[in-house]
Protein backbone atom coordinates (compact mmCIF):
# COMPACT_ATOMS: atom_id res chain seq x y z
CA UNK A 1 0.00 0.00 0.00
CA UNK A 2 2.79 2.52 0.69
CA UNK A 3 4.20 1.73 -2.24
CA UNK A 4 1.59 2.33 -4.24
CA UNK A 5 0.60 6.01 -2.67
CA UNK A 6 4.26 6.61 -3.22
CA UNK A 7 3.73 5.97 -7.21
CA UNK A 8 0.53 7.79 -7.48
CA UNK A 9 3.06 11.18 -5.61
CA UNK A 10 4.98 11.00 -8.42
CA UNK A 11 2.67 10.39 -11.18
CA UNK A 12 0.95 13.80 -9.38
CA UNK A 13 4.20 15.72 -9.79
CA UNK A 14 4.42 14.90 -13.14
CA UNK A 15 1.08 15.52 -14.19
CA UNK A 16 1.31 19.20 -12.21
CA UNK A 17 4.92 20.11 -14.10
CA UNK A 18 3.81 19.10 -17.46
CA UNK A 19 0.57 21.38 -17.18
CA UNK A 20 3.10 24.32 -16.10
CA UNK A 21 5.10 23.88 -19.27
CA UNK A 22 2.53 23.47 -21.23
CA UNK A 23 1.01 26.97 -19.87
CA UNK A 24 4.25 28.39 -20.01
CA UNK A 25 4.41 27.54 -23.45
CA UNK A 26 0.55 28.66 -24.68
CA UNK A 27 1.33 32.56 -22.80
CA UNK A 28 5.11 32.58 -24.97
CA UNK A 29 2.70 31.16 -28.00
CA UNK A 30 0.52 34.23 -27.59
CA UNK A 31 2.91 36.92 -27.30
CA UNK A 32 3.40 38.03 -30.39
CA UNK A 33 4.73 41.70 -30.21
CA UNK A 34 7.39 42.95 -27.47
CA UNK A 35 7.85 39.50 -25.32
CA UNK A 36 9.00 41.21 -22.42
CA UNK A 37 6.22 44.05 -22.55
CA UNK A 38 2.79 43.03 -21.07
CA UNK A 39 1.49 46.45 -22.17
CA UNK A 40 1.99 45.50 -26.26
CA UNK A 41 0.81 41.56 -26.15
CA UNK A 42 -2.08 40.80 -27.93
CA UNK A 43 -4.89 39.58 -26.53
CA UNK A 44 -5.56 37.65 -30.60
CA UNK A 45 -4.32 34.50 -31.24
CA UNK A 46 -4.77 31.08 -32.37
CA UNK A 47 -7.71 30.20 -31.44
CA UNK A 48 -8.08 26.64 -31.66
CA UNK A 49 -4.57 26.34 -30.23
CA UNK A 50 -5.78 28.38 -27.23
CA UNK A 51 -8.75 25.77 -26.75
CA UNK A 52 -6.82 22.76 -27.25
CA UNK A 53 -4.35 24.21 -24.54
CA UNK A 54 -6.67 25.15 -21.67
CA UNK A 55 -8.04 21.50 -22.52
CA UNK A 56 -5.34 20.02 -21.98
CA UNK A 57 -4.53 22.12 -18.69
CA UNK A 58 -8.40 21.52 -17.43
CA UNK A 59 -8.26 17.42 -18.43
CA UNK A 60 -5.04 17.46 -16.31
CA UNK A 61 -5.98 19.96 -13.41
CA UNK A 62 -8.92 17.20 -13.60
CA UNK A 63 -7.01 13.74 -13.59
CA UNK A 64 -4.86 15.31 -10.64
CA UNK A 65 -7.98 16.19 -8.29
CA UNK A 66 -9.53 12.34 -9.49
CA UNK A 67 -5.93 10.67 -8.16
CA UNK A 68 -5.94 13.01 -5.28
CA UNK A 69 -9.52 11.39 -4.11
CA UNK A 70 -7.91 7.82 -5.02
CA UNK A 71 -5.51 8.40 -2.53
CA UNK A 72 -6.77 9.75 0.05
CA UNK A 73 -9.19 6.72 -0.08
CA UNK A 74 -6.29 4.95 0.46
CA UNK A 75 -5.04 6.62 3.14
CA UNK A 76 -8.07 6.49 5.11
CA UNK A 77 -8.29 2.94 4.29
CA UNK A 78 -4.83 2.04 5.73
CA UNK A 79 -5.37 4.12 8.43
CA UNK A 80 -8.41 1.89 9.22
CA UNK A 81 -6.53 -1.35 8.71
CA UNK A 82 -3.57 -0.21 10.95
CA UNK A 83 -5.80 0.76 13.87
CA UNK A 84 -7.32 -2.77 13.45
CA UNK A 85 -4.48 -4.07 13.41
CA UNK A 86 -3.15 -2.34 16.73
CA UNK A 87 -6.69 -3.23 18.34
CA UNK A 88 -5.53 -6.70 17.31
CA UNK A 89 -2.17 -6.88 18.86
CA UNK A 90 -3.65 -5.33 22.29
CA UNK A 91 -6.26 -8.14 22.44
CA UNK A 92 -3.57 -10.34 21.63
CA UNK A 93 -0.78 -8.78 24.37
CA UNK A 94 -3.86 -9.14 26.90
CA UNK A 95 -4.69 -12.83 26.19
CA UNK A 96 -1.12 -13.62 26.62
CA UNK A 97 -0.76 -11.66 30.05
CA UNK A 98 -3.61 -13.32 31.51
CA UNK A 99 -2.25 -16.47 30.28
CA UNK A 100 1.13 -16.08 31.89
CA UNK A 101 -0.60 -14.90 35.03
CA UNK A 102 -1.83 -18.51 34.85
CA UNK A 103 0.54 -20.33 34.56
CA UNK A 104 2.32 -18.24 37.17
CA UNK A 105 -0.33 -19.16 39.73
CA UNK A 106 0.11 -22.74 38.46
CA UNK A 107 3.61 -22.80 39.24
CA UNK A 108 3.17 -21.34 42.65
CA UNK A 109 0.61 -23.44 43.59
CA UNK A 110 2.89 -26.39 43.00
CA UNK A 111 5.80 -24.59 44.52
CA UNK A 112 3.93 -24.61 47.82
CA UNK A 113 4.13 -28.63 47.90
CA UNK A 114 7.76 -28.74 48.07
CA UNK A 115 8.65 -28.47 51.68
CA UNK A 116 11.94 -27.56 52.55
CA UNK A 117 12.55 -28.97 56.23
CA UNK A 118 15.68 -30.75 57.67
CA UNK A 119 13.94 -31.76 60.64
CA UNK A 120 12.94 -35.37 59.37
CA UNK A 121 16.48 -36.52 58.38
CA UNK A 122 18.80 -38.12 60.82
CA UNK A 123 21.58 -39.95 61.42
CA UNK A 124 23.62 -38.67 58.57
CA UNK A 125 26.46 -40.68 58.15
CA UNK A 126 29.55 -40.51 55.54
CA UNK A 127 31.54 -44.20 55.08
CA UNK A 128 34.88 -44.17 53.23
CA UNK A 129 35.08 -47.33 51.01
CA UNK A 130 38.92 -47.67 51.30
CA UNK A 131 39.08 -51.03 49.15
CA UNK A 132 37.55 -49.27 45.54
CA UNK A 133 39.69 -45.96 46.86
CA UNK A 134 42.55 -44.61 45.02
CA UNK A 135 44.70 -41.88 44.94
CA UNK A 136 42.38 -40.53 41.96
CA UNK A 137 39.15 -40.46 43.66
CA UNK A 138 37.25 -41.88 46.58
CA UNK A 139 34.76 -44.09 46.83
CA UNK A 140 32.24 -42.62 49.49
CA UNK A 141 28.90 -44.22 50.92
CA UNK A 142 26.04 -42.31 52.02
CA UNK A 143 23.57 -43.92 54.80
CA UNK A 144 20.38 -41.79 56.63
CA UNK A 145 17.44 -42.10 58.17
CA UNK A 146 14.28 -40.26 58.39
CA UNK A 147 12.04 -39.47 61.49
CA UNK A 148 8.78 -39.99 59.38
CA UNK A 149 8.33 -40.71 55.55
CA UNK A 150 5.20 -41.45 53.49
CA UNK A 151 5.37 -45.26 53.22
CA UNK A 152 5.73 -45.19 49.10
CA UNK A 153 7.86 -42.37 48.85
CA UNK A 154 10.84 -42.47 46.50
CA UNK A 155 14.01 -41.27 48.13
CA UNK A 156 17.38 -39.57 46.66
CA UNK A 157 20.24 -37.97 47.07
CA UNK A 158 21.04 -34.86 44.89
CA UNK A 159 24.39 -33.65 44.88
CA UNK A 160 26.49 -31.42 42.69
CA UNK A 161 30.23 -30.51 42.18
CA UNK A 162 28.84 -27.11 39.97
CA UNK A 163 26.33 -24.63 40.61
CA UNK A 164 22.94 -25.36 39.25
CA UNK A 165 24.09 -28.89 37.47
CA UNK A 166 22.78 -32.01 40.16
CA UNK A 167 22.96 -35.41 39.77
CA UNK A 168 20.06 -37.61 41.30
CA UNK A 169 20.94 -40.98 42.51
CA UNK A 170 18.48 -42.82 44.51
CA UNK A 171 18.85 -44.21 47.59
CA UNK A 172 17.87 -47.81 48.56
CA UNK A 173 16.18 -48.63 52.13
CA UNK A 174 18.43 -51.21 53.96
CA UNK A 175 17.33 -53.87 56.61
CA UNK A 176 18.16 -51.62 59.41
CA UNK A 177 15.61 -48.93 58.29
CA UNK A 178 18.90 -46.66 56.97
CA UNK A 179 18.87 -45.29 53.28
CA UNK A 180 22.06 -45.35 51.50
CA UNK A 181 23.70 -44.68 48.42
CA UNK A 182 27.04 -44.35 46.72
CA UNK A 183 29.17 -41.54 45.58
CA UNK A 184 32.57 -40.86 43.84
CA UNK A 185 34.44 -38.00 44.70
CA UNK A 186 37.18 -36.06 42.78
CA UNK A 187 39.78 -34.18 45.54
CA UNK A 188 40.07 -31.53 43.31
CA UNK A 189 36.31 -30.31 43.31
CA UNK A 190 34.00 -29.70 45.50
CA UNK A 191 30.79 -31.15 46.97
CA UNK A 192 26.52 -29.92 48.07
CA UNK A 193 24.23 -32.28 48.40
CA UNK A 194 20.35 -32.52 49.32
CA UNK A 195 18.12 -35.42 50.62
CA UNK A 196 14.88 -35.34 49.08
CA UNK A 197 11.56 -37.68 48.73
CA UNK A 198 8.95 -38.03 46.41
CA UNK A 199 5.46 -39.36 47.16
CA UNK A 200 2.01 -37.22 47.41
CA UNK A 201 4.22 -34.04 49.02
CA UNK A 202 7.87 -33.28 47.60
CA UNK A 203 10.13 -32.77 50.41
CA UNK A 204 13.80 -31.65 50.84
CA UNK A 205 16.51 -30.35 52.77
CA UNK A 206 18.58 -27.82 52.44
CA UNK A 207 21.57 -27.85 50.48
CA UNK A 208 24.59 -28.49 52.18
CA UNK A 209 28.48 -29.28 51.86
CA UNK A 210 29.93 -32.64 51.93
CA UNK A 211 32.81 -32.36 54.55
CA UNK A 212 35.93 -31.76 53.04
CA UNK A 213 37.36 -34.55 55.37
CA UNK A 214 36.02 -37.07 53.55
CA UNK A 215 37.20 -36.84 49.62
CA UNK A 216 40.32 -33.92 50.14
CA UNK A 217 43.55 -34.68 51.50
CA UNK A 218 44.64 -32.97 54.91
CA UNK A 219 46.41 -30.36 54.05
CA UNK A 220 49.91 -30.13 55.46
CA UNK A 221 50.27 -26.60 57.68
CA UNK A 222 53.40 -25.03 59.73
CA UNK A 223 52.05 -25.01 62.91
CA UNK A 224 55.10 -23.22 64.68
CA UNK A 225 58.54 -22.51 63.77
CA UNK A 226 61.68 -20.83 65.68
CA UNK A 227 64.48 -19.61 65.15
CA UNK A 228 68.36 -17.93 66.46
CA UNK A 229 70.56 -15.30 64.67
CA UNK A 230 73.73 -14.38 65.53
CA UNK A 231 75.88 -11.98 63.09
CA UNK A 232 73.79 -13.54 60.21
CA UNK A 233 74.63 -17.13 60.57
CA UNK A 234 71.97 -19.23 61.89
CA UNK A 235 72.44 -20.44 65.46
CA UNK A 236 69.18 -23.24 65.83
CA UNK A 237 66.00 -23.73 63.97
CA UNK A 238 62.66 -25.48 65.04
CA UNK A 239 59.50 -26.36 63.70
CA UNK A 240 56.21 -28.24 63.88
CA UNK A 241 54.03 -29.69 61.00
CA UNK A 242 50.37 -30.97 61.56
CA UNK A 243 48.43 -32.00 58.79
CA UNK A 244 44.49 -32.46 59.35
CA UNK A 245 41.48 -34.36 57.64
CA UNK A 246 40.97 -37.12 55.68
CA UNK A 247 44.40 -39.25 55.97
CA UNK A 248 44.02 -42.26 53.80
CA UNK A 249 47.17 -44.30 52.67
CA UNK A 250 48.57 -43.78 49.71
CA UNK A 251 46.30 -40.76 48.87
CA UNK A 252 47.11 -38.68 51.87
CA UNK A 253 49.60 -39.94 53.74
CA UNK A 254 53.36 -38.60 53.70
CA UNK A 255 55.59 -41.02 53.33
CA UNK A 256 58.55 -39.08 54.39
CA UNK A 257 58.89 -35.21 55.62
CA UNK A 258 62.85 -33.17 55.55
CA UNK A 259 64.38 -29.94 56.16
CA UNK A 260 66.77 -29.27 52.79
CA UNK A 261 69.54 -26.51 54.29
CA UNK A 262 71.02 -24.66 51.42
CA UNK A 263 74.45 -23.55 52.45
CA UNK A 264 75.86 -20.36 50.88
CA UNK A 265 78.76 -22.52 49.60
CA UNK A 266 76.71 -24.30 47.47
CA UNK A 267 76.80 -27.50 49.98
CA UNK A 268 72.94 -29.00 51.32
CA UNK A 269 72.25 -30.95 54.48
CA UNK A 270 68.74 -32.72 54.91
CA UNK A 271 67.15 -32.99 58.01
CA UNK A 272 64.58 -35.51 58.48
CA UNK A 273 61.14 -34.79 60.10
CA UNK A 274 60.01 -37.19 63.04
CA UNK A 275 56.79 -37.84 63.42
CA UNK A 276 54.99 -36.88 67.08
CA UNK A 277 51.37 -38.58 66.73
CA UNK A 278 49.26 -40.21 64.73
CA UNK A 279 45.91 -41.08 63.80
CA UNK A 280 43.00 -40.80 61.32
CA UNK A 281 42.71 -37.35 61.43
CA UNK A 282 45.57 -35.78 62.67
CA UNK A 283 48.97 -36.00 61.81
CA UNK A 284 51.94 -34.54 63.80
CA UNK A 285 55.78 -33.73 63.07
CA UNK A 286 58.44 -31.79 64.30
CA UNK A 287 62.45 -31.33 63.58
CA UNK A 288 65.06 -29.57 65.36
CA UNK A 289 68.45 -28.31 64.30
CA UNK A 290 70.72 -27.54 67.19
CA UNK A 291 73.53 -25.98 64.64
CA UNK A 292 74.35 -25.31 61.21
CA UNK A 293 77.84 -25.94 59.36
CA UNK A 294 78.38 -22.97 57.81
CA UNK A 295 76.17 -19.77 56.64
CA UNK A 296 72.84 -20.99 55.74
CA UNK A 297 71.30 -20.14 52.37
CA UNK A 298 67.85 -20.69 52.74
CA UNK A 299 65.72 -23.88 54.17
CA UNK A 300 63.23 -25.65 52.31
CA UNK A 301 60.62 -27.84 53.07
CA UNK A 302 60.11 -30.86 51.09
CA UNK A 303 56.73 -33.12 51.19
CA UNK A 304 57.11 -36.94 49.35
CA UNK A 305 53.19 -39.00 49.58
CA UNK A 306 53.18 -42.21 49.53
CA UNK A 307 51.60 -42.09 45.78
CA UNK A 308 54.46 -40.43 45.06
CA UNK A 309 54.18 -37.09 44.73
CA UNK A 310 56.78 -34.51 45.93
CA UNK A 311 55.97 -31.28 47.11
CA UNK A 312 58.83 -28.56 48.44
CA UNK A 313 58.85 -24.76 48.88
CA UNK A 314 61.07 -22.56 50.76
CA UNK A 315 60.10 -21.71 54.47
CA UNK A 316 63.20 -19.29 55.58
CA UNK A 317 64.36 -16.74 55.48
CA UNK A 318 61.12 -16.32 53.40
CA UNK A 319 58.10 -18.75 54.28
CA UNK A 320 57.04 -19.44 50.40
CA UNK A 321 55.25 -22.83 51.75
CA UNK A 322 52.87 -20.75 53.59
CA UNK A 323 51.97 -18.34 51.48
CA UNK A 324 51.49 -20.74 48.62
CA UNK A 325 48.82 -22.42 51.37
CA UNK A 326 46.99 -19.00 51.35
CA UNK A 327 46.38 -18.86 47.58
CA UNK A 328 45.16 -21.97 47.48
């Protein structure tokens, strides 16, 4: 339609500038005497050229008011099919509101039958499986009970090492009443979990962490360290190591801890760790150097697991092995 009313504007232009010329050229057709001097024209001409002019000019003057009407039947026309089409779209954009408002109510209606309450799990319980363990991942068992369930429910655990991505695994009622399930763990990620049952009523817990003690290794800390100067030499040096959490063999477990002393003649000394206490959790060492041979360097702590991997960083006269602990 646009593009039509934009043809018929031109066709109008043309129409109106051909009429002007062809005036133009009827008055120059008439003056006969002095061009320039309206005083001396003559009103005589040719007569039949004179009527074939002004009907020309009148026929065209005519066509132009004729299109004029055409389009502004258009116009009015397209006016009335765009306010249609607008009454349209609002009937449209209120159909779809009320049928998101729906929907909305829907949603929230269903919403309201998932319960979020922690009160009707117990006896939460986390069980290394140490046999299908290795120093990859660990191989963790999950066992619960609940207070009160609906007798058909179906249970789960959801847990998730990202935000927003769970896996649902479900758990399997044992004779004892417990639910369990199984998990693998990676060390280097880490762990939320929820309990949840499905029957006539959704119900849930709240998210929460799997303990770090269970999956990551115990990570290895200074917990003290001494030390005497006298005219820059090193006169004694001391210092305690604990490492805490999850201390399975050949995962977590150091194999051997030492004191490397770099000399400033380019000789070393190790000094070996001994180990104070023991136990699943806890982990204790200590080492003690009553004198050094000559100017010391620098001292470096050095870390070898029992899977094998080495870890070392200086701890004087800078503590690097501390500070490396903080980034982490």
């Amino acid at each position: 339609m646009p593009q039509e009313i934009g043809w018929a504007g031109i066709i109008i232009t043309i129409l109106i500038i051909v009429a002007v010329i062809y005036l133009f050229k009827y008055i120059i057709k008439q003056i006969k005497y002095k061009p320039y001097d309206i005083k001396t024209v003559p009103l005589t001409g040719d007569k039949s050229f004179m009527d074939k002019g002004m009907k020309a000019i009148v026929g065209l003057l005519i066509f132009s008011i004729v299109l004029n009407f055409f389009i502004y039947t258009k116009l009015q026309k397209t006016e009335n099919e765009v306010k249609n089409l607008r009454n349209n779209m609002s009937a449209s954009y209120e159909n779809l509101n009320n049928s998101i408002s729906q929907i909305d109510r829907y949603v929230s209606s269903r919403l309201d039958e998932f319960v979020n309450d922690n009160s009707w799990v117990i006896n939460e319980e986390f069980i290394i499986d140490y046999e299908k363990t290795t120093n990859k991942e660990v191989h963790l068992d999950f066992q619960w009970s609940f207070n009160e369930i609906e007798e058909s429910a179906k249970v789960y655990l959801v847990y998730s090492d990202e935000i927003d991505k769970y896996e649902k695994k479900e758990a399997i009622k044992q004779d004892s009443g417990m639910y369990k399930t199984s998990l693998i763990l990676f060390p280097d990620k880490e762990y939320k979990y929820k309990i949840m049952s499905e029957g006539s009523v959704i119900k849930a817990t709240e998210e929460k962490e799997i303990p770090e003690d269970y999956y990551k290794p115990g990570r290895i800390e200074i917990s003290g360290m001494s030390y005497e100067e006298s005219n820059g030499y090193l006169q004694n040096f001391a210092i305690g190591v604990t490492q805490q959490g999850n201390l399975i063999s050949g995962l977590y477990k150091p194999e051997k801890l030492q004191l490397v002393i770099n000399y400033k003649n380019n000789e070393k000394e190790i000094s070996e760790f001994q180990l104070e206490s023991e136990s699943l959790f806890t982990n204790i060492w200590s080492a003690n150097i009553d004198s050094f041979k000559d100017k010391t360097e620098s001292i470096v702590l050095e870390i070898k697991y029992e899977n094998g991997h080495i870890e070392s960083n200086e701890i004087w006269p800078e503590d690097k092995f501390s500070e490396k602990l903080k980034q982490k």
